[in-house]
Protein backbone atom coordinates (compact mmCIF):
# COMPACT_ATOMS: atom_id res chain seq x y z
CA UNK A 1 -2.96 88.42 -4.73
CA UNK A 2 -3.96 88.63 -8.25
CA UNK A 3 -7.17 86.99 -8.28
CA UNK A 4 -8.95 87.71 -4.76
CA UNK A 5 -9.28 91.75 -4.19
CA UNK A 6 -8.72 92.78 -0.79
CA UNK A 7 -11.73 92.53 1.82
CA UNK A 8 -13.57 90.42 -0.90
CA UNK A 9 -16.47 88.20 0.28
CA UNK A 10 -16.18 84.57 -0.89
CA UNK A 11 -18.52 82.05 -2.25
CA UNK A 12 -17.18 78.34 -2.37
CA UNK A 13 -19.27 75.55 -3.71
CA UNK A 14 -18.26 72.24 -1.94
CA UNK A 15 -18.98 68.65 -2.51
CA UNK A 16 -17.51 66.27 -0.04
CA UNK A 17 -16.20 63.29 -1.57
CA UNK A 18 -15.37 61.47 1.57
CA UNK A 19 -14.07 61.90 5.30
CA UNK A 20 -12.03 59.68 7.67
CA UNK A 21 -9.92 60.46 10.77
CA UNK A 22 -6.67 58.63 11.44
CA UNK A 23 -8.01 57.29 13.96
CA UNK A 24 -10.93 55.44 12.15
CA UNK A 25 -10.88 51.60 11.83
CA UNK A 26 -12.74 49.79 9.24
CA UNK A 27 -16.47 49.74 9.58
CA UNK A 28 -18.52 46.40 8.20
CA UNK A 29 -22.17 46.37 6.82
CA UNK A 30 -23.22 42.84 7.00
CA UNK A 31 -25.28 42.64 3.41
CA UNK A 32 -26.13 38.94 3.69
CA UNK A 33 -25.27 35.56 5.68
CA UNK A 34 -26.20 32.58 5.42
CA UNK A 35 -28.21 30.99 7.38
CA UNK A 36 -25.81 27.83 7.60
CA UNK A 37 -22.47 29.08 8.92
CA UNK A 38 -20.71 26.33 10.07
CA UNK A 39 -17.36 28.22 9.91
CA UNK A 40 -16.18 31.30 9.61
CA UNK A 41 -12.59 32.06 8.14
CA UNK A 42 -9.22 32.57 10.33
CA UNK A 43 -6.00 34.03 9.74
CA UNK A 44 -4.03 31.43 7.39
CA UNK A 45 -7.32 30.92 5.36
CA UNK A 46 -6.87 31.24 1.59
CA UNK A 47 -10.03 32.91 0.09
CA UNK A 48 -11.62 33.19 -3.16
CA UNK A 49 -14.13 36.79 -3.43
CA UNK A 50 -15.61 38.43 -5.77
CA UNK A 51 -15.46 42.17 -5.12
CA UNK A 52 -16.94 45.57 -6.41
CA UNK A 53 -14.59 48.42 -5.59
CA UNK A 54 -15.61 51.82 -5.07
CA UNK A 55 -15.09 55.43 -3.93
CA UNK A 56 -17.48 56.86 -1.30
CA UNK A 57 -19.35 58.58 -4.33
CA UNK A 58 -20.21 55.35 -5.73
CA UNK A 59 -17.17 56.00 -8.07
CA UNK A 60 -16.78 52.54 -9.28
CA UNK A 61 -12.35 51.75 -9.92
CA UNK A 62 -12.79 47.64 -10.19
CA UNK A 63 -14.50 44.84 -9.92
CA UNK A 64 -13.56 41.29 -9.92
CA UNK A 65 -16.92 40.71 -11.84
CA UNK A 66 -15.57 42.25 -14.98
CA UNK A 67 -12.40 40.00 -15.35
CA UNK A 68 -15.31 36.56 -14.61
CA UNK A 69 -12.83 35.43 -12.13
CA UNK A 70 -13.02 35.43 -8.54
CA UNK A 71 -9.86 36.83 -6.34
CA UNK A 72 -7.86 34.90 -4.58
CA UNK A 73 -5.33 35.40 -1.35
CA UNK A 74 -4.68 34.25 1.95
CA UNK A 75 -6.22 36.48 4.46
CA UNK A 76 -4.59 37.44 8.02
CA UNK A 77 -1.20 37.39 5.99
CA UNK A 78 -0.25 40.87 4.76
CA UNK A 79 -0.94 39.57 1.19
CA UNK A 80 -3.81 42.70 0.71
CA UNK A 81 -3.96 45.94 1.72
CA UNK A 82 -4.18 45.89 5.96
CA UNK A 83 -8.03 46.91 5.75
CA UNK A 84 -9.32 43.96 3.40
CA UNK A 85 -6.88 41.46 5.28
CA UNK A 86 -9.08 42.49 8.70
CA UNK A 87 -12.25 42.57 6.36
CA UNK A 88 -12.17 39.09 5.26
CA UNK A 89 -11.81 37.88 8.61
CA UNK A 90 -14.98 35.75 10.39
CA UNK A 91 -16.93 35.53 7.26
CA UNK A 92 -18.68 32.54 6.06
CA UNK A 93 -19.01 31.09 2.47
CA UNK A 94 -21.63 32.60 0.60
CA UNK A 95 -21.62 35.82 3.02
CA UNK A 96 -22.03 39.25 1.38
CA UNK A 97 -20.69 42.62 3.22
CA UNK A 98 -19.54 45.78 2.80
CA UNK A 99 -15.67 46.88 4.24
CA UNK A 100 -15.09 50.19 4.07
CA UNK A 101 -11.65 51.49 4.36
CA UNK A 102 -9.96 54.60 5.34
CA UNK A 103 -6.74 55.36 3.64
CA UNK A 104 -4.46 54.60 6.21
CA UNK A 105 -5.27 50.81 6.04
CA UNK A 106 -5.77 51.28 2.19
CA UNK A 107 -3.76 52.88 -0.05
CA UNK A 108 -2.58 56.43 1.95
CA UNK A 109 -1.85 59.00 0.85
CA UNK A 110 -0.25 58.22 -2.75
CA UNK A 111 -3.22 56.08 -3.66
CA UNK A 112 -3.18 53.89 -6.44
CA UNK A 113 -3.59 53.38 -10.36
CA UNK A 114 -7.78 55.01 -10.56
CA UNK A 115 -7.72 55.12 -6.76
CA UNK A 116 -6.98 58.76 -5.65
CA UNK A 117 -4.58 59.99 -2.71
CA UNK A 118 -6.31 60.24 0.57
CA UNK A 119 -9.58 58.26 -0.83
CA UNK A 120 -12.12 55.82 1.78
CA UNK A 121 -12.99 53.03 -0.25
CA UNK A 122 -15.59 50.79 0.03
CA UNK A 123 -15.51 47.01 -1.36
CA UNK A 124 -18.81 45.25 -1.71
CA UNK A 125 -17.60 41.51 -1.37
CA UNK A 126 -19.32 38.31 -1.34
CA UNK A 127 -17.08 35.24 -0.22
CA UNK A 128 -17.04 31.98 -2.83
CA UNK A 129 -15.62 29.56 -0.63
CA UNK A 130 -12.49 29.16 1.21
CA UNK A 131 -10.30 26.43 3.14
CA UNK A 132 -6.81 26.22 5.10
CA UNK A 133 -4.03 24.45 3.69
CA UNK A 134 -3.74 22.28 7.05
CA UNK A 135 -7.76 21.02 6.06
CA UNK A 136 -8.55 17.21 4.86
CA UNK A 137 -11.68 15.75 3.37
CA UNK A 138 -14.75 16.13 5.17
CA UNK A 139 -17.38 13.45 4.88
CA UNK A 140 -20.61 13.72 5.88
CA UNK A 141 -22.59 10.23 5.26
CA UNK A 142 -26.61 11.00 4.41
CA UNK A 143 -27.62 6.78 4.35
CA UNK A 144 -26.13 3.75 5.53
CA UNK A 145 -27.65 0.45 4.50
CA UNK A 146 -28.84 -1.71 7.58
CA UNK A 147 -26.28 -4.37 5.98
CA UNK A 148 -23.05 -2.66 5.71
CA UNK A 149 -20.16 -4.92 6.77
CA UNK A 150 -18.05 -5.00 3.24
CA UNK A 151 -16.79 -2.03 3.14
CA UNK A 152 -14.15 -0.11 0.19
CA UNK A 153 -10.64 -0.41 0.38
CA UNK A 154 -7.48 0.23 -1.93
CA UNK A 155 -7.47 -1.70 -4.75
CA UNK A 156 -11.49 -2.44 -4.88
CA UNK A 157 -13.53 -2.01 -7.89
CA UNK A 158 -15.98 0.55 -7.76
CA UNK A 159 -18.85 1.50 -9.60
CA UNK A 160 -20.50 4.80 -8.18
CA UNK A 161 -23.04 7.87 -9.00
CA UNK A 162 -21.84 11.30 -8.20
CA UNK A 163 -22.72 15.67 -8.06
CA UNK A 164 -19.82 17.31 -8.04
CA UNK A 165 -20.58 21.09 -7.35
CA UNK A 166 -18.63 24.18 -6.08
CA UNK A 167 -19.58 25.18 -2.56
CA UNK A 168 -21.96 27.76 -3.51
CA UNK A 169 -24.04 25.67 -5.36
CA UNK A 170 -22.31 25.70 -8.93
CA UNK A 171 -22.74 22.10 -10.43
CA UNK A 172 -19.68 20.73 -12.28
CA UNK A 173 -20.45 17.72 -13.64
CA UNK A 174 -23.11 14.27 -12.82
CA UNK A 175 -22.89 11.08 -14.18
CA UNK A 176 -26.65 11.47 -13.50
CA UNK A 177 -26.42 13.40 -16.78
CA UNK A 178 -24.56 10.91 -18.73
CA UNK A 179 -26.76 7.96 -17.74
CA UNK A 180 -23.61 5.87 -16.15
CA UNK A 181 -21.69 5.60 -13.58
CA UNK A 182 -18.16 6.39 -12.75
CA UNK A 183 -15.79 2.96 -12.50
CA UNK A 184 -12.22 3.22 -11.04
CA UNK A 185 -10.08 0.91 -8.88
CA UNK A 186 -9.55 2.89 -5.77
CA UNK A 187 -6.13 4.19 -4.71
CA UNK A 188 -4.80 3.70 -8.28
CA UNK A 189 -4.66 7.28 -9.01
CA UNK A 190 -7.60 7.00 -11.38
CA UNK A 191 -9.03 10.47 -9.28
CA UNK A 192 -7.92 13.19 -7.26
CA UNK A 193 -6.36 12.43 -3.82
CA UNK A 194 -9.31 13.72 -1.75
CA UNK A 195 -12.15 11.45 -3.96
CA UNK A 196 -9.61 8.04 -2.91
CA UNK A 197 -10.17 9.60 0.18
CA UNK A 198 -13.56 9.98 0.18
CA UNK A 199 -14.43 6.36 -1.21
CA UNK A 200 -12.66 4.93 1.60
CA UNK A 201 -14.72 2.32 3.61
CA UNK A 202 -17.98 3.05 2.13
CA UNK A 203 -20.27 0.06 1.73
CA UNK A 204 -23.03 -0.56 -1.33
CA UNK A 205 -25.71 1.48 -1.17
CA UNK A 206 -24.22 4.08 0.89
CA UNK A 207 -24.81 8.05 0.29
CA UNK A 208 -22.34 10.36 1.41
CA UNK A 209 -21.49 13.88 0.96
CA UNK A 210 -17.33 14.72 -0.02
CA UNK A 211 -15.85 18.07 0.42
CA UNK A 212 -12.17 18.48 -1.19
CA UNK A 213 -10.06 21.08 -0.56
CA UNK A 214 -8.32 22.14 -3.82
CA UNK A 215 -4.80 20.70 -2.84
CA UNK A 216 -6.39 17.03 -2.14
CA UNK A 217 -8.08 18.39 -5.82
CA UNK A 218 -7.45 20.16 -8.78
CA UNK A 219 -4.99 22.82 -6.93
CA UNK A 220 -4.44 26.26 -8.00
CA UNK A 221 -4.38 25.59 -11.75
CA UNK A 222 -8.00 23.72 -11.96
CA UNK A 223 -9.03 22.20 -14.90
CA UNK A 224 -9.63 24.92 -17.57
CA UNK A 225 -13.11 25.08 -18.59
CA UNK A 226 -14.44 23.15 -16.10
CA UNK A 227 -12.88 23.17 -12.44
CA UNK A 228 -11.46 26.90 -11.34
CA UNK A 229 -8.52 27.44 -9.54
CA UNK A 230 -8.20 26.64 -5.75
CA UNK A 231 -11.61 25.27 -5.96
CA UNK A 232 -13.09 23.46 -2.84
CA UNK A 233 -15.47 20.73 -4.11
CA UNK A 234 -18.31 18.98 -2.73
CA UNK A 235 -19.36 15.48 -4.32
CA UNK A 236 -22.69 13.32 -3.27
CA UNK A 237 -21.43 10.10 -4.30
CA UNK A 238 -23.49 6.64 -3.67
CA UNK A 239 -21.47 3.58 -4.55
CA UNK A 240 -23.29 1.00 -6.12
CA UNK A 241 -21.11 -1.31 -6.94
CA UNK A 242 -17.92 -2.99 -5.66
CA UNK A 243 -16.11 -5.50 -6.44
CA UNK A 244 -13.09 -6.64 -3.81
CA UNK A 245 -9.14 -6.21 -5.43
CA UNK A 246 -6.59 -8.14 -4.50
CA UNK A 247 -4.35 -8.00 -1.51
CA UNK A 248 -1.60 -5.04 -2.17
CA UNK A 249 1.38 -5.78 -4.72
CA UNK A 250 -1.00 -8.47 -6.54
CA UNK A 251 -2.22 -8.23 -9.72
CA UNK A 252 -3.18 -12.16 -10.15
CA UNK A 253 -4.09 -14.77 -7.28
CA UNK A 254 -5.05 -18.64 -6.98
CA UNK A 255 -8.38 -19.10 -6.18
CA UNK A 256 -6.93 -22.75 -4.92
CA UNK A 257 -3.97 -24.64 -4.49
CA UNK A 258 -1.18 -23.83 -6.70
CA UNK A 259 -0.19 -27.07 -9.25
CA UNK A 260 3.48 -28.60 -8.42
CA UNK A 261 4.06 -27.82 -12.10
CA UNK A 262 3.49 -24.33 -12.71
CA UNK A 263 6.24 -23.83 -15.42
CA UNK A 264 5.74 -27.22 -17.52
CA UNK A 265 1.43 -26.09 -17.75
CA UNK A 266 2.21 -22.66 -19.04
CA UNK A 267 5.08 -23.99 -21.33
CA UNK A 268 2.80 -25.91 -23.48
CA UNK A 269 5.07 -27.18 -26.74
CA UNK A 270 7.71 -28.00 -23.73
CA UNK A 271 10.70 -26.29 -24.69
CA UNK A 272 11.88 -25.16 -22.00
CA UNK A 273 10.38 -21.26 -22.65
CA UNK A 274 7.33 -19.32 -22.13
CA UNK A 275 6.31 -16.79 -25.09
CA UNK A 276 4.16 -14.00 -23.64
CA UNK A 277 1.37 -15.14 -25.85
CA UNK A 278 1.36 -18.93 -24.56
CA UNK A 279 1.74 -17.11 -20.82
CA UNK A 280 -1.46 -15.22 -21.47
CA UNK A 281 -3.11 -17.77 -22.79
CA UNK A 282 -2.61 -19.69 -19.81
CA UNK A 283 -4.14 -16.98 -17.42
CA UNK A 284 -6.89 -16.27 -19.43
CA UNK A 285 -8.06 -19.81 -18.96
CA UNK A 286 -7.80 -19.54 -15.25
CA UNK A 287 -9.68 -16.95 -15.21
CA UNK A 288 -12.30 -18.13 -17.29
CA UNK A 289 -12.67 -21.47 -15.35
CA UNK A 290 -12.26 -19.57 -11.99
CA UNK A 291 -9.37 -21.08 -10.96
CA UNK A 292 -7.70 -17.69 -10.75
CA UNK A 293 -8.50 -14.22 -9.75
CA UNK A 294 -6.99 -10.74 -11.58
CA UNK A 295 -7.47 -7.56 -10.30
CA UNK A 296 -10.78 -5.86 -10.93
CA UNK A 297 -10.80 -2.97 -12.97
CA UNK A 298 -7.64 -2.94 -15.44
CA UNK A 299 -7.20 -4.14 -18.74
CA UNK A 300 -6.40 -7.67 -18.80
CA UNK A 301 -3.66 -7.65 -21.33
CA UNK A 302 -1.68 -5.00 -19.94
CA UNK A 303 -2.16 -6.70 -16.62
CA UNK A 304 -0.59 -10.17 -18.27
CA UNK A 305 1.77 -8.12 -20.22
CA UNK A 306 2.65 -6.62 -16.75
CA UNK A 307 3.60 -9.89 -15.02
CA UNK A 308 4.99 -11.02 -17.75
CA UNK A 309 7.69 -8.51 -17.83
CA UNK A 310 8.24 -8.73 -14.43
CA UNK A 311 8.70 -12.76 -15.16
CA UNK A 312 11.53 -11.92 -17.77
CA UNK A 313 13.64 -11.00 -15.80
CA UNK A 314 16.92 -10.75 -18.69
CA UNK A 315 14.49 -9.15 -21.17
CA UNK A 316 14.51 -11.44 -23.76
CA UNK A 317 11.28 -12.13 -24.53
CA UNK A 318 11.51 -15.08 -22.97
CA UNK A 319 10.65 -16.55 -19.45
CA UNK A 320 12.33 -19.84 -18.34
CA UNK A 321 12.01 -22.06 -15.87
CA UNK A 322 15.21 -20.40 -13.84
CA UNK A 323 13.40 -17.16 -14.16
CA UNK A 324 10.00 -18.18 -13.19
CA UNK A 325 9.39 -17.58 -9.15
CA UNK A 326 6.10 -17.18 -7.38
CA UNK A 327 5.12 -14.30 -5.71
CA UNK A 328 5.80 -16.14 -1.82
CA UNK A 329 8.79 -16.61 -3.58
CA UNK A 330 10.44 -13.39 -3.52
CA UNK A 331 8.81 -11.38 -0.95
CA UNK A 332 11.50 -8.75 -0.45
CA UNK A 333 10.47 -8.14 -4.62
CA UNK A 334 7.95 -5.34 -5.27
CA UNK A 335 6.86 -6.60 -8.20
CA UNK A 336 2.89 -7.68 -9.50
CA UNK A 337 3.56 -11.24 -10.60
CA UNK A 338 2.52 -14.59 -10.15
C-alpha cells in the first residue's frame, strides 16, 4: 500500500506484554503459609483478602490496599471472576500467593475498566481470615482449675478478663488495658451471641480461647471504628468471678419459707394497697437481711420496678391484695415477679 514499498525489508521492535493459550489453567505461586494451618477454605467459604492486581508487566490496575479495606466474597460461588473463585480455594488464614489468570477465566476478551482485552493478570493475595456460614464458636480451653465443679450458666453473674483480636493477630480491645474487668449477666443479651456462647459452663479461674464467626458477632456491618465487617474474632477470656442467677423467669427468690402474710407485710399503713415505693421498700429489706435473693447483675430498682408492674396488673399504680399472686401461683404466666 501506501506506506510499505514493494519487496521492502522490515524491522519490527516487539515487547511482549503477556502470553496464554486457551488451554492454560491458572498457575499458583505459594508466597507464604503458615506454619499453623488447621484449615484450609472450601467452596461456600466467605473470605476476606487483601489483593494487589496487576498486568504481567508489573502494570499495577488495583489494589485492595489503597481503599484500607479488605475484599470480601464467598468463594466456590461464581461471585468473582472463574480464575480467583478457583484461586482462593485451599488456602489458609494468613497465607500469601500469587494466582495468575489467563483471560478466559478473567475478563476475555473485552477486559475491563484499566484492565485491557486479552490481558493475564496476576493478583498477589494474602487471606485475612475466613469462616462458613454453617460454623459455631470454637473453644479451645488453655487451664482448668483442679476444683471446677460450679460451672456458668444463663442468668449467672460474671466478672471476666478478656483479648479480643482479629485472627491475624490485630488486637481490638483488653480490659487488661483498662485495669477492670468486663461484668454481664450471661444470656441477657449484654454481648454478642457467640461470647454467651463462649462463657457457657466455664468455672472460676478457667482460661479459654473463643473464636466467633461474624454472624454469632458483629456481622457484616461491624462496629465502625473498631470491629470490621464480617470479622471472625478470637477472645482469651478467664472468668474470675461468678456469682449464681436465679432459676429462669425469676428476678427475686425466698431464701426461706415464704410468710402466710405476704400482702398485709408489704402493705405497711394497711389499707388495703401497695404503692411501688412501700413494695420496694419491702424487698430491699429482704435483701439486706438475706432473707431474699435478686438477680445478680441488674439494677435493683428497675428490677423492683419490674415486678412491680407485673404485680399491677390494671395499671393503676396500685397493687392489691386481689392482684397480688406468687410466682407458683401462676405458672402458665411468663412474668418476673414474686
Amino acid at each position: 500500500g501506501k506506506d510499505i514499498p514493494g519487496q521492502a525489508s522490515l524491522v519490527f521492535d516487539v515487547v511482549l506484554l503477556d502470553l496464554h493459550n486457551p488451554k492454560d489453567g491458572i498457575a499458583i505461586e505459594n508466597q507464604r503459609v503458615p506454619e499453623s494451618c488447621e484449615r484450609r477454605s472450601q467452596a461456600g467459604d466467605f473470605l476476606r483478602y487483601h489483593y494487589n492486581g496487576t498486568l504481567l508487566d508489573g502494570t499495577l490496575f488495583d489494589s485492595s490496599y489503597s481503599r484500607n479495606r479488605t475484599y470480601d466474597t464467598y468463594v466456590g460461588k461464581g461471585y468473582v471472576i472463574a480464575g480467583m473463585d478457583e484461586g482462593l480455594l485451599g488456602v489458609c488464614t494468613g497465607e500469601k500467593r500469587r494466582i495468575i489468570i489467563p483471560p478466559h477465566l478473567g475478563y476475555g476478551e473485552e477486559g475491563r475498566g484499566k484492565i485491557p482485552g486479552s490481558a493475564v493478570l496476576v493478583f498477589d493475595i494474602h487471606v485475612v481470615d475466613f469462616h462458613n456460614p454453617s460454623d459455631s464458636v470454637s473453644i479451645t480451653v488453655n487451664y482448668k482449675p483442679s476444683n471446677c465443679t460450679i460451672l456458668s450458666k444463663k442468668g449467672d453473674y460474671l466478672k471476666y478478663h478478656y483479648n479480643a483480636s482479629l485472627l491475624d493477630g490485630t488486637l481490638l480491645d483488653s480490659t487488661h488495658s483498662l485495669g477492670k474487668t468486663y461484668n454481664i449477666v450471661l444470656g441477657s443479651g449484654q454481648v454478642v451471641v457467640g461470647m454467651d456462647m463462649g462463657l457457657q459452663d466455664m468455672c472460676v479461674g478457667e482460661r479459654r480461647t473463643v473464636v466467633i464467626p461474624p454472624h454469632l458477632g458483629y456481622g457484616e456491618d461491624g462496629v465502625e471504628g473498631e470491629v470490621p465487617g464480617s470479622a471472625v474474632l478470637v477472645f482469651d477470656i478467664e472468668l474470675l468471678e461468678l456469682v449464681s442467677g436465679l432459676p429462669e423467669g425469676y428476678m427475686f427468690v425466698w431464701n426461706g419459707e415464704v410468710s402466710p402474710n405476704l400482702f398485709e407485710e408489704i402493705d405497711q399503713n394497711h389499707d388495703g394497697e401497695v404503692l411501688l415505693e412501700e413494695f420496694s421498700e419491702y424487698i430491699r429489706a429482704q435483701v439486706d437481711s438475706g432473707k431474699g435473693k435478686l438477680a445478680p447483675g441488674f439494677d435493683f430498682e428497675k428490677i423492683v420496678k419490674n415486678m412491680f408492674t407485673n404485680q399491677d396488673r390494671d395499671g393503676n399504680g396500685k397493687v392489691t391484695a386481689e392482684e397480688f399472686k406468687l410466682k407458683d401461683q401462676e405458672a402458665k404466666e411468663e412474668h418476673d415477679e414474686l
